[in-house]
Protein backbone atom coordinates (compact mmCIF):
# COMPACT_ATOMS: atom_id res chain seq x y z
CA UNK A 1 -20.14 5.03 17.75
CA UNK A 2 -21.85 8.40 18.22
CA UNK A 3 -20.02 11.26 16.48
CA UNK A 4 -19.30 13.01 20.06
CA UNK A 5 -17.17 10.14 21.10
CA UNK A 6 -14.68 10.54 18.27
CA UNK A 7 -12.70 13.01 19.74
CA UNK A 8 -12.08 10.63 23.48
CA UNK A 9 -12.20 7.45 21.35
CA UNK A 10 -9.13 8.48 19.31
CA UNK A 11 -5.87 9.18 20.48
CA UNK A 12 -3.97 10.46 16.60
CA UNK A 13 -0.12 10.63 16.26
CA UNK A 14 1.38 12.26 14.10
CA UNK A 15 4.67 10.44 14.24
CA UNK A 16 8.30 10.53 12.01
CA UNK A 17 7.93 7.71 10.51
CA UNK A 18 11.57 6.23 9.16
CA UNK A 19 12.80 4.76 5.61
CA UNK A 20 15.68 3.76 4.50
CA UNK A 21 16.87 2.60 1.24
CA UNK A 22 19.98 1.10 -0.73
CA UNK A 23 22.13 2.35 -3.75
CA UNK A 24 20.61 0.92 -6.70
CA UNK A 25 23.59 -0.35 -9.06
CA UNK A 26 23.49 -4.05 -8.82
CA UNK A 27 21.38 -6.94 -9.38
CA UNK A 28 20.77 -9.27 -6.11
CA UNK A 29 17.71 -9.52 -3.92
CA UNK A 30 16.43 -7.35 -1.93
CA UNK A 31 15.21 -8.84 1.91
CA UNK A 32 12.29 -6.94 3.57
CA UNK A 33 11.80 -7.59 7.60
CA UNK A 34 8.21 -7.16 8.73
CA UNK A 35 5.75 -7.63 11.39
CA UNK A 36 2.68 -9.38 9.70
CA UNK A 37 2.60 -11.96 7.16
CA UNK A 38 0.82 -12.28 3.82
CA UNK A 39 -2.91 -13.25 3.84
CA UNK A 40 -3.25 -13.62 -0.53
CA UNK A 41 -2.57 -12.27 -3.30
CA UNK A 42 -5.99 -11.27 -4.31
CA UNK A 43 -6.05 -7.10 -4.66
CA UNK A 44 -9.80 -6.92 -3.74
CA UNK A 45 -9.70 -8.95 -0.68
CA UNK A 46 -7.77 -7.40 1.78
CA UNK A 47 -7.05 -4.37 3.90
CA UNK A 48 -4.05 -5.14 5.20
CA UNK A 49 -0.52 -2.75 4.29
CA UNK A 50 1.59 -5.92 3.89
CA UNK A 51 -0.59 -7.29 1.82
CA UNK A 52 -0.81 -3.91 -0.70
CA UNK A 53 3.24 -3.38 -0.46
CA UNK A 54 3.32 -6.54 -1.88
CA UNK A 55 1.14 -6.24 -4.55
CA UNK A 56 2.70 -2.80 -5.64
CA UNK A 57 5.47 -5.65 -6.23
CA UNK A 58 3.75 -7.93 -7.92
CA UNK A 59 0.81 -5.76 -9.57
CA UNK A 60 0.41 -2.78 -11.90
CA UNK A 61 -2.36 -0.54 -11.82
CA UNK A 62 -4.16 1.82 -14.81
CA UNK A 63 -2.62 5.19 -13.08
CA UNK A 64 0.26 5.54 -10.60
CA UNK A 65 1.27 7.85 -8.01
CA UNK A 66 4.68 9.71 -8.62
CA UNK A 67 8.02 9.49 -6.49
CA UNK A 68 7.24 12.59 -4.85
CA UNK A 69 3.95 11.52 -3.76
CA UNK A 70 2.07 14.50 -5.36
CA UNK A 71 1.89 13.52 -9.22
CA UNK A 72 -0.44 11.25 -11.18
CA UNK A 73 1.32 9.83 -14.06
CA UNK A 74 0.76 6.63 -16.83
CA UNK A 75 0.75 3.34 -15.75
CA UNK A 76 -0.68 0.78 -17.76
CA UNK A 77 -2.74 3.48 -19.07
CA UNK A 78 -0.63 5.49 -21.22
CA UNK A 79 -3.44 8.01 -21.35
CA UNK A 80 -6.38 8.94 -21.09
CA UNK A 81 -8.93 11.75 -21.87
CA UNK A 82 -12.59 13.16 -19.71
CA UNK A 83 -15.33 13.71 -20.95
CA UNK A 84 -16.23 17.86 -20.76
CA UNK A 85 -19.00 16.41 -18.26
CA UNK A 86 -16.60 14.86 -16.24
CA UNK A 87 -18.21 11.68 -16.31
CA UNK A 88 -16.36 9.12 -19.09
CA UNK A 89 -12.94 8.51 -18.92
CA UNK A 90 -11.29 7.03 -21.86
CA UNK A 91 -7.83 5.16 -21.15
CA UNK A 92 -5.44 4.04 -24.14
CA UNK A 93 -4.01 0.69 -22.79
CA UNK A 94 -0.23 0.48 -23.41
CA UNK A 95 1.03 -3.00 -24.87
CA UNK A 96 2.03 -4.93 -22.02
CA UNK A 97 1.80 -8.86 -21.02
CA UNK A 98 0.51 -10.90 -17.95
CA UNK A 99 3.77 -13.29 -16.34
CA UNK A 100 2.33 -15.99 -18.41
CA UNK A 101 2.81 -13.92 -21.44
CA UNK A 102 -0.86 -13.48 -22.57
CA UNK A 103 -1.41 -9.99 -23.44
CA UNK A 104 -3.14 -7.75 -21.10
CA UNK A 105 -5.60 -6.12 -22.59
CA UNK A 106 -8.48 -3.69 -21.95
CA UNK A 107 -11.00 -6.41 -21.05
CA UNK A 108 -8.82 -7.34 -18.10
CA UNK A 109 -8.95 -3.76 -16.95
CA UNK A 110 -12.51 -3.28 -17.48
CA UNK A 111 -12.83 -6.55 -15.90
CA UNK A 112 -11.19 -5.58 -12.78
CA UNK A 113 -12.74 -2.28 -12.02
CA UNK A 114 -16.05 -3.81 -12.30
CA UNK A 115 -15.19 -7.33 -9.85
CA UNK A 116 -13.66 -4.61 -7.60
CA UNK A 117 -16.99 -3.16 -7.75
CA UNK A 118 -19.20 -6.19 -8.16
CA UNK A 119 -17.26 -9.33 -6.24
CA UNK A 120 -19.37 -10.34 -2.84
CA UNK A 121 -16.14 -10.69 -1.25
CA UNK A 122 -14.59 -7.29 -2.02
CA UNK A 123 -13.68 -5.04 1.00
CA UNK A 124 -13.18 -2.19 -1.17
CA UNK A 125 -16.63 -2.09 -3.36
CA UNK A 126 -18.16 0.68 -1.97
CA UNK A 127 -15.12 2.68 -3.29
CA UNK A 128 -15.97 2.15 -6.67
CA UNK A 129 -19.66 1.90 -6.54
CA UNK A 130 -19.29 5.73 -8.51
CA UNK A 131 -18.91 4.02 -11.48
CA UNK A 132 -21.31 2.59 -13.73
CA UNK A 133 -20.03 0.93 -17.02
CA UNK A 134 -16.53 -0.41 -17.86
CA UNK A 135 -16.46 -1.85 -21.68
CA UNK A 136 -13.01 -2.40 -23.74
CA UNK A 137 -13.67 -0.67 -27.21
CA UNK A 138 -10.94 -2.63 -28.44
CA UNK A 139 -7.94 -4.52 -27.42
CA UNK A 140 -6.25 -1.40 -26.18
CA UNK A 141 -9.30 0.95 -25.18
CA UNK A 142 -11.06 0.95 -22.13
CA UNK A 143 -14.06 3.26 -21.42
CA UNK A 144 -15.42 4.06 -17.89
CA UNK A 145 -18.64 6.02 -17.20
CA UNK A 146 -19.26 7.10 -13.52
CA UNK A 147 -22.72 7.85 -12.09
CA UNK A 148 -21.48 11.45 -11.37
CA UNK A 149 -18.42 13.60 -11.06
CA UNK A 150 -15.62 12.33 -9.42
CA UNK A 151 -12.31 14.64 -8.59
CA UNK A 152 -10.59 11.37 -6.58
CA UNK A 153 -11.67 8.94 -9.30
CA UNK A 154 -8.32 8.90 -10.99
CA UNK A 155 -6.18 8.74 -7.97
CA UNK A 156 -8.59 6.08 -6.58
CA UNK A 157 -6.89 3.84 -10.11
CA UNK A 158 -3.87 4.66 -8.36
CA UNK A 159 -4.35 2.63 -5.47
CA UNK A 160 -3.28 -1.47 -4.80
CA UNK A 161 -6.42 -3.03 -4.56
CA UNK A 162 -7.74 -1.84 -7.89
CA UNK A 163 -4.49 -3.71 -9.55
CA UNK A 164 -5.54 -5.15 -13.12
CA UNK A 165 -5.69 -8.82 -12.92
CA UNK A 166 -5.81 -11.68 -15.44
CA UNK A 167 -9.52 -12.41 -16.27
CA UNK A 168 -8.58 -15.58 -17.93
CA UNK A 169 -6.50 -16.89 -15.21
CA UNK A 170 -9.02 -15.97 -12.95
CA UNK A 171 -11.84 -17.64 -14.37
CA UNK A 172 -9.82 -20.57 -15.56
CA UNK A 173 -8.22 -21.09 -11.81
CA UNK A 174 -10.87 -19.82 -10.01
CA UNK A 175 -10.42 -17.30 -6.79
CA UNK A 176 -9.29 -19.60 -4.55
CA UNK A 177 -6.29 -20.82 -6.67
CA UNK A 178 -5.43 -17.66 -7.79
CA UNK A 179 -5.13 -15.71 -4.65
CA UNK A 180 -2.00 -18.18 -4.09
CA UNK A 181 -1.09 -18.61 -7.39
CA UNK A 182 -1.63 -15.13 -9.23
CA UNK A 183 -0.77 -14.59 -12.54
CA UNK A 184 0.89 -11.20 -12.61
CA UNK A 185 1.24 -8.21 -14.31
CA UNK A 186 4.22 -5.77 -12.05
CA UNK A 187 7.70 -6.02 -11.89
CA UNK A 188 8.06 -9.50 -10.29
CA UNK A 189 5.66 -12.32 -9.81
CA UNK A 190 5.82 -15.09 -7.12
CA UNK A 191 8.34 -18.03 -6.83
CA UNK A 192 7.04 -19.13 -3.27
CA UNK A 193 5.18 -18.52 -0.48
CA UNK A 194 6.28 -19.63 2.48
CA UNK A 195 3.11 -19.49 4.96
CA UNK A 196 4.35 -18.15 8.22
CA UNK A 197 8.26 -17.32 7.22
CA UNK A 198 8.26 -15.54 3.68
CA UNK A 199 7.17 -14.49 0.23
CA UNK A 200 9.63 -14.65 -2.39
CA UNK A 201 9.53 -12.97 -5.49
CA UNK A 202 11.56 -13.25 -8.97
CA UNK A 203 11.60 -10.96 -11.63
CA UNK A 204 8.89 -11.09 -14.35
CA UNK A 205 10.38 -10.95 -17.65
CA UNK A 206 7.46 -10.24 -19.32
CA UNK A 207 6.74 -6.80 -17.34
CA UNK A 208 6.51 -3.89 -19.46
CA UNK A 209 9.52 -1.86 -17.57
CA UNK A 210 11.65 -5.01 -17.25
CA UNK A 211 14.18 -3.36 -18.50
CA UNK A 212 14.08 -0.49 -15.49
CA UNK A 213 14.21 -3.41 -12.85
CA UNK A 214 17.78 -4.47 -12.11
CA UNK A 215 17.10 -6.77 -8.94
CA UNK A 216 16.54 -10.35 -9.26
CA UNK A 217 13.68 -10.79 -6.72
CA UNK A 218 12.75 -9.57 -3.33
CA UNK A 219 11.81 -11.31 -0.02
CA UNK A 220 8.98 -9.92 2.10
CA UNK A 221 10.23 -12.09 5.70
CA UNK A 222 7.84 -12.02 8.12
CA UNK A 223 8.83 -11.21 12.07
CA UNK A 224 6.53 -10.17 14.22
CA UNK A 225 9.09 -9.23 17.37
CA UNK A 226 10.60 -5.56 16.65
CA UNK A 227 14.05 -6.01 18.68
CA UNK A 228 14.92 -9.16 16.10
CA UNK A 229 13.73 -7.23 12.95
CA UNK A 230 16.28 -4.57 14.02
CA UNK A 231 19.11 -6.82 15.29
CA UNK A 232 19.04 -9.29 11.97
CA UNK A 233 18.98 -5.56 9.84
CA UNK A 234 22.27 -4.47 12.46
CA UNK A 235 23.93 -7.82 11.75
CA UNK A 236 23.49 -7.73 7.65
CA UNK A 237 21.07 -10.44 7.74
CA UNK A 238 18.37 -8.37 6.02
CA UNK A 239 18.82 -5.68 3.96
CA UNK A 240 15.64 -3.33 5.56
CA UNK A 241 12.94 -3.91 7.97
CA UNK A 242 9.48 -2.17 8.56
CA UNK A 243 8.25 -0.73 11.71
CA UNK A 244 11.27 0.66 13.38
CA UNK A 245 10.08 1.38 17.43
CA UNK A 246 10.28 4.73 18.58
CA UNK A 247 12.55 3.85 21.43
CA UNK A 248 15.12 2.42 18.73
CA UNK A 249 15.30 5.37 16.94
CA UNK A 250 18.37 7.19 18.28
CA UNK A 251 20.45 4.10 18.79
CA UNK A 252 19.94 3.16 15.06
CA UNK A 253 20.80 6.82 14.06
CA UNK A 254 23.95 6.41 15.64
CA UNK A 255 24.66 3.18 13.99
CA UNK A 256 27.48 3.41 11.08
CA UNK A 257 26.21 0.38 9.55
CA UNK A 258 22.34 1.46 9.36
CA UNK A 259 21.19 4.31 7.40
CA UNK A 260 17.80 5.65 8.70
CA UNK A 261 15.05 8.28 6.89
CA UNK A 262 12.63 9.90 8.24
CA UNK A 263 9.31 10.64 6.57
CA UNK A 264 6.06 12.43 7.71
CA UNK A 265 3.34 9.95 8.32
CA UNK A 266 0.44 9.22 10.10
CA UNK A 267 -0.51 6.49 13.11
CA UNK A 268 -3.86 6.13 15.03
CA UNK A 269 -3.88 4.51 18.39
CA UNK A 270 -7.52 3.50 19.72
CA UNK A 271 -8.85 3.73 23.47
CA UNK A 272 -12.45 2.16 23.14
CA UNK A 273 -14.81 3.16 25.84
CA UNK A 274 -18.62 1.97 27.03
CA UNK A 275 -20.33 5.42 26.42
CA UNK A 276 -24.00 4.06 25.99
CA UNK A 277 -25.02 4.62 29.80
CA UNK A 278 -24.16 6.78 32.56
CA UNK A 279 -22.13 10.19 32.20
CA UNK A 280 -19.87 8.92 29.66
CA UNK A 281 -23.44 8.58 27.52
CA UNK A 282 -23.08 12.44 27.80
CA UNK A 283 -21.02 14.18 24.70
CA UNK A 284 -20.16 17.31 27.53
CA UNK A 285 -18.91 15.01 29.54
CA UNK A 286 -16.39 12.93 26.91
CA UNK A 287 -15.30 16.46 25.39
CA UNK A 288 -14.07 17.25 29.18
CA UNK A 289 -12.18 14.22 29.42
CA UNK A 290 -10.88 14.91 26.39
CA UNK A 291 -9.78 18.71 27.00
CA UNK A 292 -8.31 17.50 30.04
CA UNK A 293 -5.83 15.05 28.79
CA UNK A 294 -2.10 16.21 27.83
CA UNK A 295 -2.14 14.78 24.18
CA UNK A 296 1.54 16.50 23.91
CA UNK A 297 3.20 14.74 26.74
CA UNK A 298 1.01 11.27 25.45
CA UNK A 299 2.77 11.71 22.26
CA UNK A 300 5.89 12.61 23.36
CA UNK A 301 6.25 9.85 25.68
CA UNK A 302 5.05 6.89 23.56
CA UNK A 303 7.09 7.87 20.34
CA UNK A 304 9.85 8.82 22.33
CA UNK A 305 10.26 12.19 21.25
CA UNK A 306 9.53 11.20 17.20
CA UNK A 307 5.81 13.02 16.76
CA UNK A 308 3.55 15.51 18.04
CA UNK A 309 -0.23 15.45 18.01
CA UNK A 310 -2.60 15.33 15.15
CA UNK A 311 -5.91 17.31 15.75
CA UNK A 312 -7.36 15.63 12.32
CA UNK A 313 -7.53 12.40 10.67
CA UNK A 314 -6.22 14.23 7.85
CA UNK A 315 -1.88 14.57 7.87
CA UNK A 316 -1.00 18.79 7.85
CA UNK A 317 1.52 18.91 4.55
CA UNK A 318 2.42 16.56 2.64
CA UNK A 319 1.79 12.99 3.98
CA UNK A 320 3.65 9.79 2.57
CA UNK A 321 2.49 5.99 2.99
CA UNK A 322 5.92 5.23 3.70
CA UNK A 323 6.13 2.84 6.47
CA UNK A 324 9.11 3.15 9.43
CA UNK A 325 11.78 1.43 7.61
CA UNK A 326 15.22 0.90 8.62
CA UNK A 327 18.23 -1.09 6.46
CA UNK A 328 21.67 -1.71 6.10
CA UNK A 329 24.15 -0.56 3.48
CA UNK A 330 23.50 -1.88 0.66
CA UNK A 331 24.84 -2.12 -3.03
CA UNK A 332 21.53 -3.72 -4.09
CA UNK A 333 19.01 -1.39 -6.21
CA UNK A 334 15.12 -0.84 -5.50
CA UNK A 335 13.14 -2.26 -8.18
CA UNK A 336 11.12 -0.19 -10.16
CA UNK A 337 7.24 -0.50 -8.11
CA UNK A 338 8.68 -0.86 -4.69
């Protein structure tokens, strides 16, 4: 694609995207209504959201990402300290277990960031091709040197594909196996997978913050029509569902039963266009079209009246992952990575 196209080639909404969320005093399960299905449980080999909501189930990661969206804080590393050259980070691994209650220690970590880095079938290596050594000290002490200064390095820990994994399950199941069969190291870890219908999750004793997760599992339910994802969340049959359409937005506002939030996010919608030959081949001529279409009515129309253009790929303010959301009342809680 040449650089002049970007502008035509890329229509950007900035759309209101819509959450909504339960009253967390009781144990139960908590059902999740989306479009796409589950492709593995492998952090490093997919792309996909549902895949990386899941894991945030399922996984925990070195560094997290605050409620308000704006914070780093500890995750499995309970600290950590930089080098005055900015390019060795030194993380003190917190005590924690694996669902199969082998300890996870700093040679899992180390041995994640690098198969991240390393693994011919990552889609995320290039990411993390900044660093260049990962060694556990000891049990509890992992020490990463990058080939130069970083500033998103940390937050880049943050993130669900960089999850720490079990090297020993790994290499004792082997890839394959353990992209269906993961042993875990988040707040739940997987009862079944249901190819086509569901994931269902359980609670994993042996998570570090068991004690902050009061639900008993959660079901990621895969269905891919948007008017039955709303109508089984209307009827109490699921307690949220993602991807609320912008035509359903009003009508669920209005609904006693549902409670809908809206947070600021971010969608992309692609029109693809031969510009090798001809006039389109000229970038005066795609800037034109592009000047002369009415991105505010576009917007307008297709999110029914829910988001206004975005001249940027990059959100103005502050910008949550948040998908659109919508659920019914419900006394079950939220566990604690979800």
């Amino acid at each position: 694609m040449k650089p002049g196209a970007l502008k035509l080639l890329t229509a950007a909404l900035l759309a209101a995207s819509a959450l909504t969320t339960g009253v967390a005093h009781a144990a139960g399960v908590l059902t999740i209504g989306c479009r796409e299905e589950s492709t593995t449980f492998d952090p490093i080999k997919t792309a996909q959201n549902r895949d990386n909501w899941v894991f945030a189930n399922v996984y925990d990661v070195l560094v997290r990402v605050d409620n308000s969206g704006t914070r780093l804080v500890p995750g499995l590393a309970e600290s950590w300290v930089i080098s005055d050259d900015g390019l060795t980070y030194t993380f003190k691994i917190r005590p924690a277990k694996f669902s199969d209650g082998s300890p996870l220690t700093a040679e899992d970590a180390a041995f994640s960031l690098l198969r991240i880095r390393d693994n011919p079938g990552s889609l995320w290596a290039d990411s993390y091709k900044i660093i260049d050594t990962a060694v556990a000290k000891d049990p509890h002490t992992l020490v990463v040197t990058l080939h130069s200064k970083s500033v998103p390095f940390l937050a880049q820990l943050a993130t669900a594909n960089v999850s720490i994994v079990s090297k020993a399950a790994i290499e004792k199941l082997g890839e394959e196996e353990y992209a269906q069969n993961p042993v875990v190291s988040g707040a739940f870890k997987v009862k079944e997978w249901l190819r086509g219908d569901r994931v269902i999750l359980e609670k994993n004793p042996q998570y570090w913050e068991a004690d902050k997760v009061s639900l008993d599992g959660v079901e990621w339910i895969s269905i891919p029509d948007d008017r039955t994802r709303m109508l089984k969340v209307q009827a109490g049959e699921l307690d949220s569902a993602i991807f609320v359409p912008f035509s359903q937005v009003n009508d669920l506002q209005k609904d006693k039963k549902v409670t809908v939030h809206i947070d600021p996010s971010t969608r992309e919608d692609h029109l693809l266009i031969n510009h090798e030959k001809g006039l389109l081949g000229k970038q005066e001529v795609r800037e034109a079209i592009d000047l002369a279409i009415d991105k505010k009515a576009l917007v307008e129309t297709v999110t029914f009246g829910h988001g206004e253009p975005a001249y940027s790929y990059i959100p103005k303010g502050r910008c949550t992952t948040t998908p659109t959301t919508c659920s019914a009342p419900t006394t079950r809680p939220r566990p604690a990575n979800c």
